[in-house]
PDB file of N, CA and C in Angstrom:
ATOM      1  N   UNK A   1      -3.856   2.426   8.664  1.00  0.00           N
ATOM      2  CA  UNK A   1      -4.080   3.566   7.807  1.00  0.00           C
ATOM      3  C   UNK A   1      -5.116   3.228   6.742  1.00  0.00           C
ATOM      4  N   UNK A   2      -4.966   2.265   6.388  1.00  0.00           N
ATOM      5  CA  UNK A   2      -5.814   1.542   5.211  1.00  0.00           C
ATOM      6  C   UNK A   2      -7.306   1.281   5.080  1.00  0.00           C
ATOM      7  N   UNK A   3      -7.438   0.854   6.923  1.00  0.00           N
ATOM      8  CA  UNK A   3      -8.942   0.842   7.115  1.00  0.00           C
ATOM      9  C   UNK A   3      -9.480   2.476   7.349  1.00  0.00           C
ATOM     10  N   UNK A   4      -8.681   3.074   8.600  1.00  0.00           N
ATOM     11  CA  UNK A   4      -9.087   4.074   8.963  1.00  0.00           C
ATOM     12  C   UNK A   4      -9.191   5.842   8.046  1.00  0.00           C
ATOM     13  N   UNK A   5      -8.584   5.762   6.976  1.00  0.00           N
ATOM     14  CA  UNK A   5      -7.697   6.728   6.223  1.00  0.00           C
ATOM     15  C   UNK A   5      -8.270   6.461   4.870  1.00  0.00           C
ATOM     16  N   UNK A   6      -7.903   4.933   4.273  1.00  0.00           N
ATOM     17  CA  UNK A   6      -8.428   5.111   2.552  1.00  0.00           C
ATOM     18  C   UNK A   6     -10.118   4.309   2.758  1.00  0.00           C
ATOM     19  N   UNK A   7     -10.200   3.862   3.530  1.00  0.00           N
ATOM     20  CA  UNK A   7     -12.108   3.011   3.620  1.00  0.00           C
ATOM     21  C   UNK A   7     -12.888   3.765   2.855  1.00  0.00           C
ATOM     22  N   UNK A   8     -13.312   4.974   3.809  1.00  0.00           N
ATOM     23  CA  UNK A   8     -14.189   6.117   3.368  1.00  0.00           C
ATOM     24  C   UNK A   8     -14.256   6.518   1.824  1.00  0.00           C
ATOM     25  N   UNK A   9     -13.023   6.747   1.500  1.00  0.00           N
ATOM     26  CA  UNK A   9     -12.891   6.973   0.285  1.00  0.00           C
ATOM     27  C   UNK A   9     -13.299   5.588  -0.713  1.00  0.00           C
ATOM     28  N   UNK A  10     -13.107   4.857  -0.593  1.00  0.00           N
ATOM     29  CA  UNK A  10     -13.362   3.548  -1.186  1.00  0.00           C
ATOM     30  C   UNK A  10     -14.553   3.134  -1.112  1.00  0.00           C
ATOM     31  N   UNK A  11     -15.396   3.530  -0.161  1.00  0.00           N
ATOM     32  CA  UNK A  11     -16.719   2.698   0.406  1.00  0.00           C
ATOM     33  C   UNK A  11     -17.556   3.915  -0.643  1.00  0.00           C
ATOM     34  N   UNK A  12     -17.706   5.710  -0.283  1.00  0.00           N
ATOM     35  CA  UNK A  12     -18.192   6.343  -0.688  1.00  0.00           C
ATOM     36  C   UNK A  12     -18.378   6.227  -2.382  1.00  0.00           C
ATOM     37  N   UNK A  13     -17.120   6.019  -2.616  1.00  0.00           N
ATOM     38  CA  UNK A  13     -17.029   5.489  -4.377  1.00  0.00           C
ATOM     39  C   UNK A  13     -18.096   4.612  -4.904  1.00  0.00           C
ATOM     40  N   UNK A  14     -17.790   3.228  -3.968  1.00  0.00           N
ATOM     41  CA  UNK A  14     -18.426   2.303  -4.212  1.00  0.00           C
ATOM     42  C   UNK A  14     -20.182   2.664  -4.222  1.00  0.00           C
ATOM     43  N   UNK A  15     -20.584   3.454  -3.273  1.00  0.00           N
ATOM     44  CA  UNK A  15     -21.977   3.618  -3.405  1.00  0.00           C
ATOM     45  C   UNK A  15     -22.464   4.507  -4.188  1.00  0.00           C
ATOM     46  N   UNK A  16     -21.145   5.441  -4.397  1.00  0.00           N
ATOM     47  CA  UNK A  16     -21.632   6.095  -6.083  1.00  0.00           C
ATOM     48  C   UNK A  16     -21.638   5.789  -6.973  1.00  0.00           C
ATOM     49  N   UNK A  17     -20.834   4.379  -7.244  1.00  0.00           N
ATOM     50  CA  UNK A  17     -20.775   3.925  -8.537  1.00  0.00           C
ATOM     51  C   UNK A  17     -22.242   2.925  -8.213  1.00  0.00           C
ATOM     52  N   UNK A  18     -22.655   2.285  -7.440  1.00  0.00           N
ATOM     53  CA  UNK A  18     -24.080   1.321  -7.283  1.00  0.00           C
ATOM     54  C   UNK A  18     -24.945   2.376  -7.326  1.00  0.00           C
ATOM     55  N   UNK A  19     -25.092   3.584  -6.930  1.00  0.00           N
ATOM     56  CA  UNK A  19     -26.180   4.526  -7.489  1.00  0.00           C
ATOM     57  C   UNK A  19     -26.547   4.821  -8.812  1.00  0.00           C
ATOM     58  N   UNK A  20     -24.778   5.126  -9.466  1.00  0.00           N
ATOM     59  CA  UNK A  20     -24.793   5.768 -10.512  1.00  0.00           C
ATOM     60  C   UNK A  20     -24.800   4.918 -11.915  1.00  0.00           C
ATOM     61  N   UNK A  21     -24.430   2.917 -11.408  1.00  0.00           N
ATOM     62  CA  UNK A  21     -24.616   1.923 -12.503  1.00  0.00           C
ATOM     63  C   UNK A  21     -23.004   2.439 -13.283  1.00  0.00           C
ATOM     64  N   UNK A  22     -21.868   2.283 -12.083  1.00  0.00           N
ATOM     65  CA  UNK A  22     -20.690   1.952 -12.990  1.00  0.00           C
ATOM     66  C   UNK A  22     -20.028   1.035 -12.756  1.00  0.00           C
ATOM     67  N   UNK A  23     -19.606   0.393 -13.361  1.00  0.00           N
ATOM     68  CA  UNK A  23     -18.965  -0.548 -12.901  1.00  0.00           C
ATOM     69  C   UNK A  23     -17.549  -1.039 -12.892  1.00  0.00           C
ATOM     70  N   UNK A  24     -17.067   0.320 -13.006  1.00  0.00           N
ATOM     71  CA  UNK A  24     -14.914  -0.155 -12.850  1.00  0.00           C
ATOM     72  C   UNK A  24     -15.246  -0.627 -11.071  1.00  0.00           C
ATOM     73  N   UNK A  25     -13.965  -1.237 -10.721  1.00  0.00           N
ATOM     74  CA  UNK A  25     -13.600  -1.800  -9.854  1.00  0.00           C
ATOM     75  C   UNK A  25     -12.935  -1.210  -9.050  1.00  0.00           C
ATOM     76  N   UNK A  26     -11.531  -0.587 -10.105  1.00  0.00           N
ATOM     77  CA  UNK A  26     -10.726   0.203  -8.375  1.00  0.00           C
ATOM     78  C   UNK A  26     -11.546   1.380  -8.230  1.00  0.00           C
ATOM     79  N   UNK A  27     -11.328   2.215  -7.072  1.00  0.00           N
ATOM     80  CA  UNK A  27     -11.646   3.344  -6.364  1.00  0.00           C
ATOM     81  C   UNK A  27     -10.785   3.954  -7.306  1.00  0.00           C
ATOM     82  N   UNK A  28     -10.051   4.533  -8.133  1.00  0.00           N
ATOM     83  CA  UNK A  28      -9.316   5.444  -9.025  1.00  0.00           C
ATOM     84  C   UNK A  28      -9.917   5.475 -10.083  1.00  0.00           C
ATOM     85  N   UNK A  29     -10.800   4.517 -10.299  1.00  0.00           N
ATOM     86  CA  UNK A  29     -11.425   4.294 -11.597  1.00  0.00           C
ATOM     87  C   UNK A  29     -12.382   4.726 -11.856  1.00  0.00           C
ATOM     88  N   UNK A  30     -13.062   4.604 -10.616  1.00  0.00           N
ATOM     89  CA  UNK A  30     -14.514   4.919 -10.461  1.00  0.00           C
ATOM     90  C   UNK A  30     -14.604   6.436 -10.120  1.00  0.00           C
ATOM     91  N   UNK A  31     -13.429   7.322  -9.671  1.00  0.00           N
ATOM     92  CA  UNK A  31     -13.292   8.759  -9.388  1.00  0.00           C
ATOM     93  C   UNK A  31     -13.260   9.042 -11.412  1.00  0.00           C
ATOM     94  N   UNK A  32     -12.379   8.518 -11.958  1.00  0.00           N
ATOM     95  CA  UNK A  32     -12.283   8.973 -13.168  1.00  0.00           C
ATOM     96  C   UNK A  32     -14.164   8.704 -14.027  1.00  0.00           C
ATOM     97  N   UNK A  33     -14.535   7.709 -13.745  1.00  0.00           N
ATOM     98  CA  UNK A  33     -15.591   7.417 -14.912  1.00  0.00           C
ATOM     99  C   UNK A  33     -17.136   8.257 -13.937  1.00  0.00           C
ATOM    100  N   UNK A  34     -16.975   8.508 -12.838  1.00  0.00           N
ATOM    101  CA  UNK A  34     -17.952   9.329 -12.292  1.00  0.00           C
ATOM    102  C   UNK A  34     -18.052  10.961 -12.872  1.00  0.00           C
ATOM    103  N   UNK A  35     -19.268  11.249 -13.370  1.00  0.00           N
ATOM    104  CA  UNK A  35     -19.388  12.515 -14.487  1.00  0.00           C
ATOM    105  C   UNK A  35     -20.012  13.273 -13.387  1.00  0.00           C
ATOM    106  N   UNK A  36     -19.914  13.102 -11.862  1.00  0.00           N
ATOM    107  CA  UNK A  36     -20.571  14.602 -10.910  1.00  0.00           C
ATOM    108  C   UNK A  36     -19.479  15.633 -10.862  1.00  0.00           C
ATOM    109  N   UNK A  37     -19.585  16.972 -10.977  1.00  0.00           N
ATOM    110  CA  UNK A  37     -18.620  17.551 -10.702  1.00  0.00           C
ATOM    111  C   UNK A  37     -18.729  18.693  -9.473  1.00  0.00           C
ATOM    112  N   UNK A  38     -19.463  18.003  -8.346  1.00  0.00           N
ATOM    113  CA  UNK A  38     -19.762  18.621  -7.364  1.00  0.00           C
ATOM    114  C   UNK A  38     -18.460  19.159  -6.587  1.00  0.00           C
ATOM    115  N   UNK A  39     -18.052  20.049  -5.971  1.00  0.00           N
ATOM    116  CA  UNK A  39     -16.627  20.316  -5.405  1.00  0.00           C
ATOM    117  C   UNK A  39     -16.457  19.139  -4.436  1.00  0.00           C
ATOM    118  N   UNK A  40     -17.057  18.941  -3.966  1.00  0.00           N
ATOM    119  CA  UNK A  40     -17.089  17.694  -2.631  1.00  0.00           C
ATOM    120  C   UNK A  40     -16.151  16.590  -3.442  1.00  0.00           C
ATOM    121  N   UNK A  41     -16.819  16.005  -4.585  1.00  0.00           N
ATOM    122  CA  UNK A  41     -16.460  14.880  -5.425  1.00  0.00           C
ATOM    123  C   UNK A  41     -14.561  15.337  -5.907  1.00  0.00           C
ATOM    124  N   UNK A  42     -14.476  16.538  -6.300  1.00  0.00           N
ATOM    125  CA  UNK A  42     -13.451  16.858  -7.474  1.00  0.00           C
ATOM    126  C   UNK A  42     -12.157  16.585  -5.998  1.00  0.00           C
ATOM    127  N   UNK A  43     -12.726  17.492  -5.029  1.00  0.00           N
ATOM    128  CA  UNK A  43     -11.510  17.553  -3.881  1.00  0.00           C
ATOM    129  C   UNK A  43     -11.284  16.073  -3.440  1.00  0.00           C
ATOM    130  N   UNK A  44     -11.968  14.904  -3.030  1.00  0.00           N
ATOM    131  CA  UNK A  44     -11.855  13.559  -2.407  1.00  0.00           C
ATOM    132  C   UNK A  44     -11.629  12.605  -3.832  1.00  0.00           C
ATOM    133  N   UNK A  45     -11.293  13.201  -4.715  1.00  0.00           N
ATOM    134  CA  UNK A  45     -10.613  13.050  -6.244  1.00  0.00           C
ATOM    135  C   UNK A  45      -8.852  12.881  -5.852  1.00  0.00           C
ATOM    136  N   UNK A  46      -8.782  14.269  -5.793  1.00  0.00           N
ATOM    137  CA  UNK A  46      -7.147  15.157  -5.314  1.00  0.00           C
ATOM    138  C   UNK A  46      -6.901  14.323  -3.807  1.00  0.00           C
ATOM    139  N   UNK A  47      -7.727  13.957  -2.582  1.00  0.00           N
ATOM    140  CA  UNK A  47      -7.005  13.888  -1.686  1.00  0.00           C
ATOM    141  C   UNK A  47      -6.561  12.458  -1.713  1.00  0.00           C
ATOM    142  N   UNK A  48      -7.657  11.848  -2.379  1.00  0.00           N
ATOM    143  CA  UNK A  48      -7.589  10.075  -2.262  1.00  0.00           C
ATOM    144  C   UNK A  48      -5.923   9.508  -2.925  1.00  0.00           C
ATOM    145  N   UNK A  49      -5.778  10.491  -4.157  1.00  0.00           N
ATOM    146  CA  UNK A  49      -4.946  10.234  -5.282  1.00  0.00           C
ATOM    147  C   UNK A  49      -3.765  10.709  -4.050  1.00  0.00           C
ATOM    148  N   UNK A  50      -3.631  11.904  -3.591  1.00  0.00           N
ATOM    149  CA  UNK A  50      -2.507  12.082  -3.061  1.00  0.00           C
ATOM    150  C   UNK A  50      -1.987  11.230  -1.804  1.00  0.00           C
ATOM    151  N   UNK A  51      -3.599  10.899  -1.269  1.00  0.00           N
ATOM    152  CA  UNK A  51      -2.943   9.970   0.462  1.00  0.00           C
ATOM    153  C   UNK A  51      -2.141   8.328  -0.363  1.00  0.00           C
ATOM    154  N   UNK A  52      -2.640   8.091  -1.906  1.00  0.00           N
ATOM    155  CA  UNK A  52      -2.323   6.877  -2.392  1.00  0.00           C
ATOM    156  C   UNK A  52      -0.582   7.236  -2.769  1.00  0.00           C
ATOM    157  N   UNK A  53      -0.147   8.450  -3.114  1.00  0.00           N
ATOM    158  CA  UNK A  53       0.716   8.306  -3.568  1.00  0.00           C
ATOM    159  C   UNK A  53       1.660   8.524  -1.929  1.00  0.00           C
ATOM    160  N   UNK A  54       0.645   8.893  -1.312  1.00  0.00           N
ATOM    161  CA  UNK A  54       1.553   8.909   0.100  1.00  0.00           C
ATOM    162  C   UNK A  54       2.287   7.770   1.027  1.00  0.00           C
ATOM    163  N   UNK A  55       0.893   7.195   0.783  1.00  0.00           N
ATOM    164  CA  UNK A  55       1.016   5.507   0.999  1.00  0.00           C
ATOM    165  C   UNK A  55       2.256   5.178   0.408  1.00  0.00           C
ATOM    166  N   UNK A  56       2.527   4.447  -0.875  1.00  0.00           N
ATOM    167  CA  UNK A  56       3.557   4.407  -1.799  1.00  0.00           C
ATOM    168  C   UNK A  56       4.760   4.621  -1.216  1.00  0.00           C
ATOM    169  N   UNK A  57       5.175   6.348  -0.894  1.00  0.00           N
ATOM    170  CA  UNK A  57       6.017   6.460  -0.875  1.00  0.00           C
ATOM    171  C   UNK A  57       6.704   6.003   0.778  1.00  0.00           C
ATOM    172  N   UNK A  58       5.578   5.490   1.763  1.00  0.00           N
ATOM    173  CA  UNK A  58       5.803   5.454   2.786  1.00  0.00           C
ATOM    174  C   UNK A  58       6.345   3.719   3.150  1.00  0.00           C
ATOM    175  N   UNK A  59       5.715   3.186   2.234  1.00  0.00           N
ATOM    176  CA  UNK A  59       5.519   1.939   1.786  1.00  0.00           C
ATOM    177  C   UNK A  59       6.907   1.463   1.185  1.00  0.00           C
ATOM    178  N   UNK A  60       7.377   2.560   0.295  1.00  0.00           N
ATOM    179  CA  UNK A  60       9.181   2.078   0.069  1.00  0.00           C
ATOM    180  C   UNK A  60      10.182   2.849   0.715  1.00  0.00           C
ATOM    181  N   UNK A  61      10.417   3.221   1.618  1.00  0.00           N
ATOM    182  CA  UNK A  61      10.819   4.480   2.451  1.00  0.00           C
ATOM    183  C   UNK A  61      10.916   3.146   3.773  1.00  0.00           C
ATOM    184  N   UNK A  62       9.725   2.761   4.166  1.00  0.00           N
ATOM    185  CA  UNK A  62       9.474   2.324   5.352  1.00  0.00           C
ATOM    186  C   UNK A  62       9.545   0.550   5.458  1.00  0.00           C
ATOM    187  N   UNK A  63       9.094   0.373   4.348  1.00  0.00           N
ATOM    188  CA  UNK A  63       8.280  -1.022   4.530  1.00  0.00           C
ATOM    189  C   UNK A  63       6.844  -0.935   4.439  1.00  0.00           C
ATOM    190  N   UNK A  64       5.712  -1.957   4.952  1.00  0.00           N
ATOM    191  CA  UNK A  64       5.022  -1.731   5.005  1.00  0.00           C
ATOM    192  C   UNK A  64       4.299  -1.065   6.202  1.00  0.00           C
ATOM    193  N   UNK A  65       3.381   0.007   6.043  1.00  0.00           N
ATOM    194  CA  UNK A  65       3.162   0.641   6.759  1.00  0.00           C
ATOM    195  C   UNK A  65       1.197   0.595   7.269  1.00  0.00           C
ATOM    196  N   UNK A  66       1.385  -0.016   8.646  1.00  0.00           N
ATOM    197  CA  UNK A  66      -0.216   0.058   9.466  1.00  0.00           C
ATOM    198  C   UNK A  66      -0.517   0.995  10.180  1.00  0.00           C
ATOM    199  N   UNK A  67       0.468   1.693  10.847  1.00  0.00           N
ATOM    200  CA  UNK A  67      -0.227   2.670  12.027  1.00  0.00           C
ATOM    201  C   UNK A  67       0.344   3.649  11.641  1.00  0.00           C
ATOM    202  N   UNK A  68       0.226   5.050  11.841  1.00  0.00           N
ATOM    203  CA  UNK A  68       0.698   6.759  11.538  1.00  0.00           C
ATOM    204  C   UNK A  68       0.266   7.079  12.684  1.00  0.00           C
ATOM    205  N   UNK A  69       0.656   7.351  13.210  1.00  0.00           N
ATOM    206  CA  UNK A  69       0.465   8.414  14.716  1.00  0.00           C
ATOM    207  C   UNK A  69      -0.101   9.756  14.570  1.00  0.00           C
ATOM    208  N   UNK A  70      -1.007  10.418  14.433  1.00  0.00           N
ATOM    209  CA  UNK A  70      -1.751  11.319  14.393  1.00  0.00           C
ATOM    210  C   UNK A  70      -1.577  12.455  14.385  1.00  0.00           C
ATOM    211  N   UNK A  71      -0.260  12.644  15.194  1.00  0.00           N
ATOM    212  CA  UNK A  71       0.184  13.785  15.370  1.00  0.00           C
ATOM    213  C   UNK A  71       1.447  14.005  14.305  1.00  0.00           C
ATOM    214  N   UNK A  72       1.831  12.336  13.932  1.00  0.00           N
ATOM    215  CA  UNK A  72       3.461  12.812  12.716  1.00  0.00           C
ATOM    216  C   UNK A  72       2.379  12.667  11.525  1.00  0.00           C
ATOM    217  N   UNK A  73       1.679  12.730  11.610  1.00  0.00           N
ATOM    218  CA  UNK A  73       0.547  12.497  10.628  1.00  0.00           C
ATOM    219  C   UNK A  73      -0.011  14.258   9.894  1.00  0.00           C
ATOM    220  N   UNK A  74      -0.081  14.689  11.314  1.00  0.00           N
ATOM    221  CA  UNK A  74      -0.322  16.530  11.073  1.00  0.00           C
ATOM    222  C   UNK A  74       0.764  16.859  10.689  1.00  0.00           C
ATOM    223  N   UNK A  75       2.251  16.917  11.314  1.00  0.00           N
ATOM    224  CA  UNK A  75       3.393  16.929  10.591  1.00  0.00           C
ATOM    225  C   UNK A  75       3.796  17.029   9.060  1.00  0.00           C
ATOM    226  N   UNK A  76       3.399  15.788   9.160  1.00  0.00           N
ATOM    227  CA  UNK A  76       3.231  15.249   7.532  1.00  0.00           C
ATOM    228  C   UNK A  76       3.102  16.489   6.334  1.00  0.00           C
ATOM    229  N   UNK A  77       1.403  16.236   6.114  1.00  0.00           N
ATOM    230  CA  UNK A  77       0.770  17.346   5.744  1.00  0.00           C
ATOM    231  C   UNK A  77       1.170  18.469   6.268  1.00  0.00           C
ATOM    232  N   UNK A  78       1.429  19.476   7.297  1.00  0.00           N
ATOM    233  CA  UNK A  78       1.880  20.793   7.185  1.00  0.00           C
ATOM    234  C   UNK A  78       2.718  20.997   6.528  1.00  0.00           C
ATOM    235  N   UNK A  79       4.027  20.002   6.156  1.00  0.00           N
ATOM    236  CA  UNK A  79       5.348  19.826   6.048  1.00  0.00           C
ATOM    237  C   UNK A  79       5.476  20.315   4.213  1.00  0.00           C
ATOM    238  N   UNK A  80       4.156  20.019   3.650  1.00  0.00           N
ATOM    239  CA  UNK A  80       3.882  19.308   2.170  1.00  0.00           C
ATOM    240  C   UNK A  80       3.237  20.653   1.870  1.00  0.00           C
TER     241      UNK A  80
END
């Protein structure tokens, strides 16, 4: 889930913050100290924060968690 699910979000950060000359470290940080307020940016704000708290809760619920099956995955989200 981690590579496939939070990367993007993490990698995209990262090259906005080397564009934009910021330099926090986590991916939460760098959503907060980034001043674009393009809708693209504000929504992968909301989804990153929520798949993290998803993680979390799947994470003490489960153990640790590598694979989601795609389809309990759509589940998931409709469910929410």
């Amino acid at each position: 889930m981690k590579q496939q699910v939070l990367f993007p979000f993490v990698n995209g950060m990262r090259l906005l913050a080397l564009k934009d000359a910021l330099f926090e470290s986590s991916t939460l940080d760098r959503f907060e100290a980034n001043k674009r307020t393009e809708s693209e940016i504000v929504e992968a704000q909301k989804s990153f924060k929520q798949l993290i708290e998803k993680r979390a809760q799947w994470k003490e619920n489960l153990g640790v968690v590598t694979y989601v099956n795609p389809d309990d995955w759509k589940k998931m989200i409709e469910s929410n």
